[in-house]
N, C-alpha and C. Protein backbone atom coordinates (compact mmCIF):
# COMPACT_ATOMS: atom_id res chain seq x y z
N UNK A 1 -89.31 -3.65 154.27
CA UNK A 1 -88.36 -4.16 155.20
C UNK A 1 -88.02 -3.16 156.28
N UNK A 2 -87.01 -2.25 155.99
CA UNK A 2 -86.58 -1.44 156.79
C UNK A 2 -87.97 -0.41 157.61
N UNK A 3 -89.10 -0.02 156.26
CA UNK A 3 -89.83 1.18 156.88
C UNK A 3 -91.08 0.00 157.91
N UNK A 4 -91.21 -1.29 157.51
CA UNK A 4 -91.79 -1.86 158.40
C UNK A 4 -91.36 -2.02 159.67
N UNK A 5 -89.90 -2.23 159.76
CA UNK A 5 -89.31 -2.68 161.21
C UNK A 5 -89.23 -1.33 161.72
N UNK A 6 -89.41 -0.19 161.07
CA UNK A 6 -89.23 1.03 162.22
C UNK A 6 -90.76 1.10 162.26
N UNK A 7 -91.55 0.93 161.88
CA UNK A 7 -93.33 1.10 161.90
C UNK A 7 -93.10 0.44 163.63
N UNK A 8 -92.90 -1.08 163.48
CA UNK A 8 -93.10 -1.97 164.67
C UNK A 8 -92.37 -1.84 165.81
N UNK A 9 -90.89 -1.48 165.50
CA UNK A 9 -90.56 -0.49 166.46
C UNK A 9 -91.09 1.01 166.99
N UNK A 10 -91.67 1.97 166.18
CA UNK A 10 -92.26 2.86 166.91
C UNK A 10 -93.67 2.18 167.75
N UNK A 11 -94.27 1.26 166.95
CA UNK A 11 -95.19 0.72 167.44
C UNK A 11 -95.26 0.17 169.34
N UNK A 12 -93.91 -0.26 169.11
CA UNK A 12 -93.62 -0.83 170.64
C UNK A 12 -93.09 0.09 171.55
N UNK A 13 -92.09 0.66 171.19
CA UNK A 13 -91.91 1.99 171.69
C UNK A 13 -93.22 3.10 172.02
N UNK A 14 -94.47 3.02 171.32
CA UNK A 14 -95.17 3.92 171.95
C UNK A 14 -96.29 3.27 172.81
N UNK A 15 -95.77 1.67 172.55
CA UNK A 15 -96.78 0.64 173.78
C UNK A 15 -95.89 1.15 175.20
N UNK A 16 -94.41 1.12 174.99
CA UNK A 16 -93.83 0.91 176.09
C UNK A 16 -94.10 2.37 177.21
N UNK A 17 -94.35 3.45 176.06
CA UNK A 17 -93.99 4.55 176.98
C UNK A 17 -95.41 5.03 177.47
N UNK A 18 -96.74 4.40 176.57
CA UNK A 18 -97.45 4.66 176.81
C UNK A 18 -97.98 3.59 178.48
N UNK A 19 -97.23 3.00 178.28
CA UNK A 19 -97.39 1.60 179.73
C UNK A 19 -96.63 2.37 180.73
N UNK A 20 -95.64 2.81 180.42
CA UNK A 20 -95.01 3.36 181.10
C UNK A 20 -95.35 4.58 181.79
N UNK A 21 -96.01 5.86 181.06
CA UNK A 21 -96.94 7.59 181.45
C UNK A 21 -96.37 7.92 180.86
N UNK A 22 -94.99 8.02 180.05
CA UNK A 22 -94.16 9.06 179.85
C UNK A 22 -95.08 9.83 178.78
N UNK A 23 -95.75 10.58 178.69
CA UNK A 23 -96.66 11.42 177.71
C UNK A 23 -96.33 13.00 177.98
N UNK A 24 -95.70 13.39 176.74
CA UNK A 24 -96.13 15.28 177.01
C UNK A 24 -96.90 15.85 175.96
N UNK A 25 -97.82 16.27 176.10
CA UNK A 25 -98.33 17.03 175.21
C UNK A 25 -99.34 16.33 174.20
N UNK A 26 -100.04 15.55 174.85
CA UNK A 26 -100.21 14.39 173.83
C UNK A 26 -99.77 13.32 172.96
N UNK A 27 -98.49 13.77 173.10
CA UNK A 27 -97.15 13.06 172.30
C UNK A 27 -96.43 12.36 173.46
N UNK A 28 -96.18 11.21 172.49
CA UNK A 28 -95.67 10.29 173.21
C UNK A 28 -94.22 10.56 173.04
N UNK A 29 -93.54 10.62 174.36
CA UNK A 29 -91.90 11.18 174.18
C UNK A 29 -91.01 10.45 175.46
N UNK A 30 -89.76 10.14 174.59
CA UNK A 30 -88.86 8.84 175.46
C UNK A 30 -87.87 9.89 175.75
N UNK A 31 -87.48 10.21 177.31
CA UNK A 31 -86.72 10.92 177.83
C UNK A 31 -85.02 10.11 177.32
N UNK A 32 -84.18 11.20 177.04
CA UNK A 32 -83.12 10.41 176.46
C UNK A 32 -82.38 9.78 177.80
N UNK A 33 -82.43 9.68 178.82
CA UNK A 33 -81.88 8.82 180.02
C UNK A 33 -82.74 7.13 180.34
N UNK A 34 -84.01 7.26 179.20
CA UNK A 34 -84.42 6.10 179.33
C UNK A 34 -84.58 4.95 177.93
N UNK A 35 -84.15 5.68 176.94
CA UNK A 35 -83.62 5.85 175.59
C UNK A 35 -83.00 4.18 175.98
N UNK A 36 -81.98 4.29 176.29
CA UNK A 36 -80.96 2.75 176.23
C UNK A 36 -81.94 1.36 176.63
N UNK A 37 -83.04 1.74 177.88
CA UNK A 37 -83.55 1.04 178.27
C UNK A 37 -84.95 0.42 177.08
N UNK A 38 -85.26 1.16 176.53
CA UNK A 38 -86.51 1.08 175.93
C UNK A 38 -86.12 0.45 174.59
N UNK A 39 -84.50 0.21 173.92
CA UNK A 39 -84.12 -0.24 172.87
C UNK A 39 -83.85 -1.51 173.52
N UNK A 40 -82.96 -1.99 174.66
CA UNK A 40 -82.99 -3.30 174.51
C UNK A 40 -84.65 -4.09 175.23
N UNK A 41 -85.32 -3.37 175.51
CA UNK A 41 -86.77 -3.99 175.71
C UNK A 41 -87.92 -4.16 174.18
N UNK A 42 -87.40 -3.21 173.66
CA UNK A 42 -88.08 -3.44 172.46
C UNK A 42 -87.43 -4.90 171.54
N UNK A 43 -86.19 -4.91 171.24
CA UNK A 43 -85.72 -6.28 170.32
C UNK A 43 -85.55 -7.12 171.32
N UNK A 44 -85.89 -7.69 172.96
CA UNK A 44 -85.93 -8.52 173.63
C UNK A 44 -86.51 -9.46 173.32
N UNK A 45 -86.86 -10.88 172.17
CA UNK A 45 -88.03 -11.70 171.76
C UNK A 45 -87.99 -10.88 170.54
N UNK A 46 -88.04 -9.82 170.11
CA UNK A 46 -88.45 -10.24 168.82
C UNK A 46 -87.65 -10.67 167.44
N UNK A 47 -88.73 -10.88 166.42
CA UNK A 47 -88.15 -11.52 164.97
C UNK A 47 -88.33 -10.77 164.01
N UNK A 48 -87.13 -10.57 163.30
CA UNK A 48 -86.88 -10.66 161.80
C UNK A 48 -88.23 -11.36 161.01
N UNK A 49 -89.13 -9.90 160.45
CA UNK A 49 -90.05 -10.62 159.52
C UNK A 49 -89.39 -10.29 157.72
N UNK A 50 -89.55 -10.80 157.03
CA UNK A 50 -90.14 -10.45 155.70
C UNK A 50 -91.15 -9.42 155.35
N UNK A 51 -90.99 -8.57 154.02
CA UNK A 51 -92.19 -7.90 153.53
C UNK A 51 -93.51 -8.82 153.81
N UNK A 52 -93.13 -9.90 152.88
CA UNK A 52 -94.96 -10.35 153.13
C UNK A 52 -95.06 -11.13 154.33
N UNK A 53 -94.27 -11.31 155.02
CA UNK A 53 -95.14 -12.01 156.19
C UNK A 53 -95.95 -10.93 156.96
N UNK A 54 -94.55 -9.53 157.11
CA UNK A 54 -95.55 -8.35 157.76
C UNK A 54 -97.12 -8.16 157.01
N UNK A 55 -96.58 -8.11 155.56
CA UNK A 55 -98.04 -7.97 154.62
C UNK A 55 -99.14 -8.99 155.20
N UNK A 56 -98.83 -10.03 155.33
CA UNK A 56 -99.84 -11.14 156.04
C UNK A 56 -100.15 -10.71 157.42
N UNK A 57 -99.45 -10.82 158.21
CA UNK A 57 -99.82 -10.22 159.66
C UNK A 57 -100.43 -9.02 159.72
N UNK A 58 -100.05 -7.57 159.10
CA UNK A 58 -101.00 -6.47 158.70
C UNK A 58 -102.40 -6.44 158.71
N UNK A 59 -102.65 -7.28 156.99
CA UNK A 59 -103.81 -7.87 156.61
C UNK A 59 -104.44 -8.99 157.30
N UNK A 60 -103.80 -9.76 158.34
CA UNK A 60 -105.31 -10.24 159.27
C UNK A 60 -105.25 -9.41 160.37
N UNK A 61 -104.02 -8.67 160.91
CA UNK A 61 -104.69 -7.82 161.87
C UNK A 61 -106.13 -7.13 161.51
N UNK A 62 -106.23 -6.32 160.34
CA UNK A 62 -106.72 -5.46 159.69
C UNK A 62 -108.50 -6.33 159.70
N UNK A 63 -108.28 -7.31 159.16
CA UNK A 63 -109.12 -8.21 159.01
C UNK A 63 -109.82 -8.35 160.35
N UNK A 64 -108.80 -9.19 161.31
CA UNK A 64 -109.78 -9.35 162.55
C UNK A 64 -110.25 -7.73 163.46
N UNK A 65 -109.37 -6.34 163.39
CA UNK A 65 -110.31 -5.54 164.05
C UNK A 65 -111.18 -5.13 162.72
N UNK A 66 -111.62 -5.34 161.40
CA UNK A 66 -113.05 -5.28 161.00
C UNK A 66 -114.14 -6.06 161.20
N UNK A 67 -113.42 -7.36 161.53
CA UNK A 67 -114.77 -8.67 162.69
C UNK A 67 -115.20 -8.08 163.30
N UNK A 68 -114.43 -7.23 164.47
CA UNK A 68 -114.53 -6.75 165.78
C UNK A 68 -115.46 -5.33 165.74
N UNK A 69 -115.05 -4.30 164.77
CA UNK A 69 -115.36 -3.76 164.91
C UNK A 69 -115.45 -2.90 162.80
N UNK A 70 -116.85 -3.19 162.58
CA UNK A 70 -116.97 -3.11 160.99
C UNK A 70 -117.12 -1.72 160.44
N UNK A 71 -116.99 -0.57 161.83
CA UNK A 71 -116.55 0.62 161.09
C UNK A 71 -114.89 1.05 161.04
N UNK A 72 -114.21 0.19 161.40
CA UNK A 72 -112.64 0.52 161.68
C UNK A 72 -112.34 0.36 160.53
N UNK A 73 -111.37 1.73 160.84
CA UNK A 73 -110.56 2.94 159.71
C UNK A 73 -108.57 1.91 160.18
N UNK A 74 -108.05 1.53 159.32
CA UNK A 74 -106.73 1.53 159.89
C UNK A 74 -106.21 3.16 159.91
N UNK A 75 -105.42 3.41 160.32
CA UNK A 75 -104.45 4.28 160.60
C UNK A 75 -104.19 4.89 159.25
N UNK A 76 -103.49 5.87 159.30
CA UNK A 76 -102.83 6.23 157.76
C UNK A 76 -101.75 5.39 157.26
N UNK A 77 -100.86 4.90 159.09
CA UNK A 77 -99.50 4.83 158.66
C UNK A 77 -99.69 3.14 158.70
N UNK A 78 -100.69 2.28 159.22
CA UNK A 78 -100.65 1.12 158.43
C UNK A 78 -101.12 0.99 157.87
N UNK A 79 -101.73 1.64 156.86
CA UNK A 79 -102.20 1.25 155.65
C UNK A 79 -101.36 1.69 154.23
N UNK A 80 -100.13 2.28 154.33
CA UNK A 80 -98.81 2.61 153.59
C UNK A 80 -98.02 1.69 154.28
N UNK A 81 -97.99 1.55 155.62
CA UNK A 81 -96.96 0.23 155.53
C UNK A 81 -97.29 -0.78 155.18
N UNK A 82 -98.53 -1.14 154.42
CA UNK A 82 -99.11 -2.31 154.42
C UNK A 82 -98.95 -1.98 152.55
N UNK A 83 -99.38 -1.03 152.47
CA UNK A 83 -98.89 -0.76 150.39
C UNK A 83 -97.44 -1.28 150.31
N UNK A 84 -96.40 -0.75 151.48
CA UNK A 84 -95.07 -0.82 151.07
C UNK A 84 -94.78 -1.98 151.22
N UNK A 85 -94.82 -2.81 152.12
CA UNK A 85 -94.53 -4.54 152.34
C UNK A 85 -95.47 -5.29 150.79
N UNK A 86 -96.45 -4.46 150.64
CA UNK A 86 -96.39 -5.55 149.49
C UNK A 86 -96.32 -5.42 148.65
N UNK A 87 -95.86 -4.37 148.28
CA UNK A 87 -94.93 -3.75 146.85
C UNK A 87 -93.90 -4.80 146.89
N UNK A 88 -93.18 -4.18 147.61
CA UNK A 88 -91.78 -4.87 147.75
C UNK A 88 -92.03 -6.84 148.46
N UNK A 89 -92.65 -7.01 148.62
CA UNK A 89 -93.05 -8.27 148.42
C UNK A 89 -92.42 -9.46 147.69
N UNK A 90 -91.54 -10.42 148.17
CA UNK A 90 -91.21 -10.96 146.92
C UNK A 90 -91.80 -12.87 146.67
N UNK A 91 -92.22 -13.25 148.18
CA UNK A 91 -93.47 -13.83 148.17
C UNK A 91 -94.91 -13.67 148.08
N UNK A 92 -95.59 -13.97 147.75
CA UNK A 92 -96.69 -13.41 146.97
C UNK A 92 -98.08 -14.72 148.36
N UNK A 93 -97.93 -15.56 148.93
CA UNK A 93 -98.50 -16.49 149.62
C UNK A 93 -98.16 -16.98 150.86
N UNK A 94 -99.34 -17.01 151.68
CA UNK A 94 -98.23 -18.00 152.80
C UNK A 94 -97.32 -19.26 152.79
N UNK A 95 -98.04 -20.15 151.75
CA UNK A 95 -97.22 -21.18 151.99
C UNK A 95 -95.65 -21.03 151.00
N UNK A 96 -95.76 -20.20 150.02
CA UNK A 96 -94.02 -20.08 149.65
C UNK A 96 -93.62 -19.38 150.33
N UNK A 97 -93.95 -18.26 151.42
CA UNK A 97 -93.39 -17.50 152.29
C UNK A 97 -92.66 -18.66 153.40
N UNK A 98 -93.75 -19.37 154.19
CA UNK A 98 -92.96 -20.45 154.80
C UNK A 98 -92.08 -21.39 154.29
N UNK A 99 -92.38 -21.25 152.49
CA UNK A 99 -91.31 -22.48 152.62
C UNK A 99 -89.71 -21.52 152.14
N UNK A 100 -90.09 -20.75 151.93
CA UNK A 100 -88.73 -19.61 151.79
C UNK A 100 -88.08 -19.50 152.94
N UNK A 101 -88.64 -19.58 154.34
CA UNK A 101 -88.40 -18.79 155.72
C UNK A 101 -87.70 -20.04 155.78
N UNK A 102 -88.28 -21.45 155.73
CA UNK A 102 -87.90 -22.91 156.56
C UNK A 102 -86.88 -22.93 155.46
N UNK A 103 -86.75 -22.85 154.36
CA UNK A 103 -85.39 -23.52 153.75
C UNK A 103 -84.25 -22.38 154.19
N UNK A 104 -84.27 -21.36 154.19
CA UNK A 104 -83.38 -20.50 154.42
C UNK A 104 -82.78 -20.69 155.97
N UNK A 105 -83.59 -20.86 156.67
CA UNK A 105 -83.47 -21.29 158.47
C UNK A 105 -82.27 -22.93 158.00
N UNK A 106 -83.47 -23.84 157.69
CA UNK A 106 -82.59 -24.99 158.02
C UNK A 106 -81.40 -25.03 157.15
N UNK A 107 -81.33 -24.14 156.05
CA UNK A 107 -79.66 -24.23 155.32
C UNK A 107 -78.42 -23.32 156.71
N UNK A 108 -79.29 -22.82 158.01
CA UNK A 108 -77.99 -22.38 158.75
C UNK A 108 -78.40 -20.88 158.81
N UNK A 109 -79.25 -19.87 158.12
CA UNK A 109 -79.11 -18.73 157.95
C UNK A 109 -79.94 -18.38 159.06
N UNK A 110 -79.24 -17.23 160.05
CA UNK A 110 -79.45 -16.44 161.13
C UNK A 110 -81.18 -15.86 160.54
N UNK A 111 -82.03 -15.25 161.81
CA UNK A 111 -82.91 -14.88 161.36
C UNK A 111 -83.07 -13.79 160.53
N UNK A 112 -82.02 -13.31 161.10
CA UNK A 112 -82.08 -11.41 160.20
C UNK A 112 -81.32 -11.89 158.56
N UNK A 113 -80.71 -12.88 159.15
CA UNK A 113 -80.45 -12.70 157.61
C UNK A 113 -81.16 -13.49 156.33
N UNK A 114 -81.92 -14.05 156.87
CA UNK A 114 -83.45 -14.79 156.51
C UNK A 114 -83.96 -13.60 155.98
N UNK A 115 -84.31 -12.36 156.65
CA UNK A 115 -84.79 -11.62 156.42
C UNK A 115 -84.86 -11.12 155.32
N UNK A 116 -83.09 -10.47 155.44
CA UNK A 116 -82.73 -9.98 154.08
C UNK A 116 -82.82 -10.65 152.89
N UNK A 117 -82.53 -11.56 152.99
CA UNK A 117 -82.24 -12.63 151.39
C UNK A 117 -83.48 -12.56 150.80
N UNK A 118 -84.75 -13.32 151.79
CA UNK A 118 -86.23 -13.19 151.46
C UNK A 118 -86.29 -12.18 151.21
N UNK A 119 -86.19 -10.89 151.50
CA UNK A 119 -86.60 -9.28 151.03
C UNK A 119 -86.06 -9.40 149.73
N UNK A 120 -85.03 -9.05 149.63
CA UNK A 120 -84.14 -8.49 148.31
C UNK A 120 -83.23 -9.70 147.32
N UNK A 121 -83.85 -11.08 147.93
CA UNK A 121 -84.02 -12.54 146.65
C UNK A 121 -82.69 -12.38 145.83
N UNK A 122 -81.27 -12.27 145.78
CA UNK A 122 -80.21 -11.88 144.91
C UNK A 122 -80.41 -13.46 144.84
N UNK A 123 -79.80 -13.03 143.29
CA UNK A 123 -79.88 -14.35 142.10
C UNK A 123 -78.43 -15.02 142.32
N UNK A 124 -77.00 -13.96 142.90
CA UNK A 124 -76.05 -14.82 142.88
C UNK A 124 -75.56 -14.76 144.57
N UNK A 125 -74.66 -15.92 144.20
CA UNK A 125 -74.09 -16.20 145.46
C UNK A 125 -72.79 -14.96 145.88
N UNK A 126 -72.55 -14.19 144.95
CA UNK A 126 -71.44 -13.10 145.51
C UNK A 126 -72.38 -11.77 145.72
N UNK A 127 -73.23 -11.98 144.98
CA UNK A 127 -74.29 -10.91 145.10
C UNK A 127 -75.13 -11.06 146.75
N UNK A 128 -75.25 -12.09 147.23
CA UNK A 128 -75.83 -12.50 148.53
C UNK A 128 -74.59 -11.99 149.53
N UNK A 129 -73.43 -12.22 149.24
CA UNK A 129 -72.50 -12.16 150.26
C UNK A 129 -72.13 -10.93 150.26
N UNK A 130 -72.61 -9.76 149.23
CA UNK A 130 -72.27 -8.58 149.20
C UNK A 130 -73.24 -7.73 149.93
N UNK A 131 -74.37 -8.38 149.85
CA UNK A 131 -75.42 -8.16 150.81
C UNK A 131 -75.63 -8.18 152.41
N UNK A 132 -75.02 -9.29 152.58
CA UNK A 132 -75.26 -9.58 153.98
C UNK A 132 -73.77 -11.20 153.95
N UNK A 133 -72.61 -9.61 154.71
CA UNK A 133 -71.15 -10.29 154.45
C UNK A 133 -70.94 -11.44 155.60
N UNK A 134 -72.15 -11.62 156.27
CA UNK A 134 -72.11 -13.35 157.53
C UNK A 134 -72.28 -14.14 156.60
N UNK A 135 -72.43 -13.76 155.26
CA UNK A 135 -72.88 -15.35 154.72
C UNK A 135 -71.72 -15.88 154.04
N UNK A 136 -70.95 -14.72 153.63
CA UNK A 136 -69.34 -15.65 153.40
C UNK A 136 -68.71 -16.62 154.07
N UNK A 137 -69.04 -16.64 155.65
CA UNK A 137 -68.42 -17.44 156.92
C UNK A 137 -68.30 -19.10 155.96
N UNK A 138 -67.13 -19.21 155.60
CA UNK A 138 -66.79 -20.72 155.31
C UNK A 138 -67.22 -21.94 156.22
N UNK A 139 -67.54 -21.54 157.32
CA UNK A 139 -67.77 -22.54 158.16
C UNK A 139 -69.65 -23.02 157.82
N UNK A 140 -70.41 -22.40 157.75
CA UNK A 140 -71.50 -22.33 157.31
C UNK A 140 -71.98 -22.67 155.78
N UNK A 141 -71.28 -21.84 154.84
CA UNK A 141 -71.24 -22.02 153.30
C UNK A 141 -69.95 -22.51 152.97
N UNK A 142 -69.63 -23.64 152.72
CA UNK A 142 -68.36 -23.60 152.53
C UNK A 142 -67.68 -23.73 151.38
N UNK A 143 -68.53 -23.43 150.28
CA UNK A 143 -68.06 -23.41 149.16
C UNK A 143 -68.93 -22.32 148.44
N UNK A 144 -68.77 -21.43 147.37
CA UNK A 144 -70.18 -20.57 146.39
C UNK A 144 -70.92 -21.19 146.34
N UNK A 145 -70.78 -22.66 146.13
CA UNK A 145 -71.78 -23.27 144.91
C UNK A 145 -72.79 -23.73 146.09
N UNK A 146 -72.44 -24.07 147.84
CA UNK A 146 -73.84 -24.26 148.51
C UNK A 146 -74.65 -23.04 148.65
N UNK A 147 -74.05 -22.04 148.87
CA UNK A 147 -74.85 -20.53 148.69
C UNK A 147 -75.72 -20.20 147.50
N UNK A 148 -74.79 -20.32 146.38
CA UNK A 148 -75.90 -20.32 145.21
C UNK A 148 -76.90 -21.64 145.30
N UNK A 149 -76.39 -22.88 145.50
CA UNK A 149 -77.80 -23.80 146.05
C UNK A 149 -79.29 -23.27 147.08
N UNK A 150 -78.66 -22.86 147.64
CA UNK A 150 -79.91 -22.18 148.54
C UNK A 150 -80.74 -21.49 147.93
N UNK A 151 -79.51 -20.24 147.14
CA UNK A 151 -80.44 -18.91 146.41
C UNK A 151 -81.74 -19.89 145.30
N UNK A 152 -81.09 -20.53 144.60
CA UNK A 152 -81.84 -21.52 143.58
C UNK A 152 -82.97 -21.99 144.26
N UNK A 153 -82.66 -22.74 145.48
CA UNK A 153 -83.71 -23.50 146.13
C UNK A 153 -84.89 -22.56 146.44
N UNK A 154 -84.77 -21.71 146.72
CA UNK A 154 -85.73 -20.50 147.40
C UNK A 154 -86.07 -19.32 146.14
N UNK A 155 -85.41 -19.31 145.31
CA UNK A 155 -86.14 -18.60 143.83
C UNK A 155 -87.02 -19.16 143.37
N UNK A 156 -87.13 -21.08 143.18
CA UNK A 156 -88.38 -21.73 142.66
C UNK A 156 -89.87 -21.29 143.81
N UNK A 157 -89.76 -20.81 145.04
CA UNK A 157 -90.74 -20.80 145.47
C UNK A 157 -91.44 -19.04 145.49
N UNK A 158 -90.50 -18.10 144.42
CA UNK A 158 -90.87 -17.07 144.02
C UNK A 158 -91.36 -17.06 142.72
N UNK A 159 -90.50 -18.20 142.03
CA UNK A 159 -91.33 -18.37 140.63
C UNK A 159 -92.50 -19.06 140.14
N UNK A 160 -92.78 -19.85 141.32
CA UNK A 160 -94.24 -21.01 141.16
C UNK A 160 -94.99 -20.31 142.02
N UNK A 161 -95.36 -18.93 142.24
CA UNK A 161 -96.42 -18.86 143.32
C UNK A 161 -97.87 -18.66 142.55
């Protein structure tokens, strides 16, 4: 979760600066006066993934540059971010990954917090809200027992994969 979204953030961050020249030394380096600019361009469009969806996206990146090119080496550092997303993994497929992502979306839940729940799957409904405290909002959950409905709904598609 976390060491993926800073992977994809350095990732963009060294598209941006490399689009940009800012290079010293071979190293790619963000002057701190352009620092503010380069954070809201980086989360501009993007999404809240899951371990395994990154694990999926990884692995066909990985996949299509060995089409492309059948002596390619990944990197060091995606190929540990790609161990760590699917360690921590708690969908195991695409299609319970989507149906984890779509039930969690259409019960109301923000993307990031899609995120979290799918990452770290808590079994209870106080345990979810201790996690990620937007999901207490009564207006959304308005009772435990639809929160723990959700958690339920989206555990069968970790336990049948």
């Amino acid at each position: 979760g976390i060491i993926a979204c800073l992977y994809l953030h350095s990732l963009v961050i060294n598209s941006i600066v490399s689009n940009l020249g800012i290079m010293e030394n071979n190293n790619q380096v963000i002057p701190p006066e352009e620092l503010a600019n380069v954070d809201a361009a980086v989360f501009k469009g993007a999404h809240a993934l899951t371990n395994t969806e990154m694990s999926i996206l990884l692995g066909q990146t990985i996949q299509w540059k060995l089409q492309s090119n059948p002596g390619y080496d990944a990197p060091a550092v995606v190929k540990k971010t790609k161990e760590y997303v699917e360690k921590f993994a708690m969908g195991k497929n695409e299609e319970s990954t989507r149906a984890i992502r779509g039930t969690l979306m259409e019960r109301g839940c923000h993307e990031y917090e899609m995120a979290i729940v799918a990452n770290l799957m808590p079994e209870e409904a106080q345990e979810a809200k201790v996690l990620v405290p937007s999901l207490a909002d009564p207006a959304r959950f308005p009772t435990e027992e639809d929160l723990q409905d959700m958690l339920e709904e989206i555990r069968q598609y970790r336990e049948y994969q």
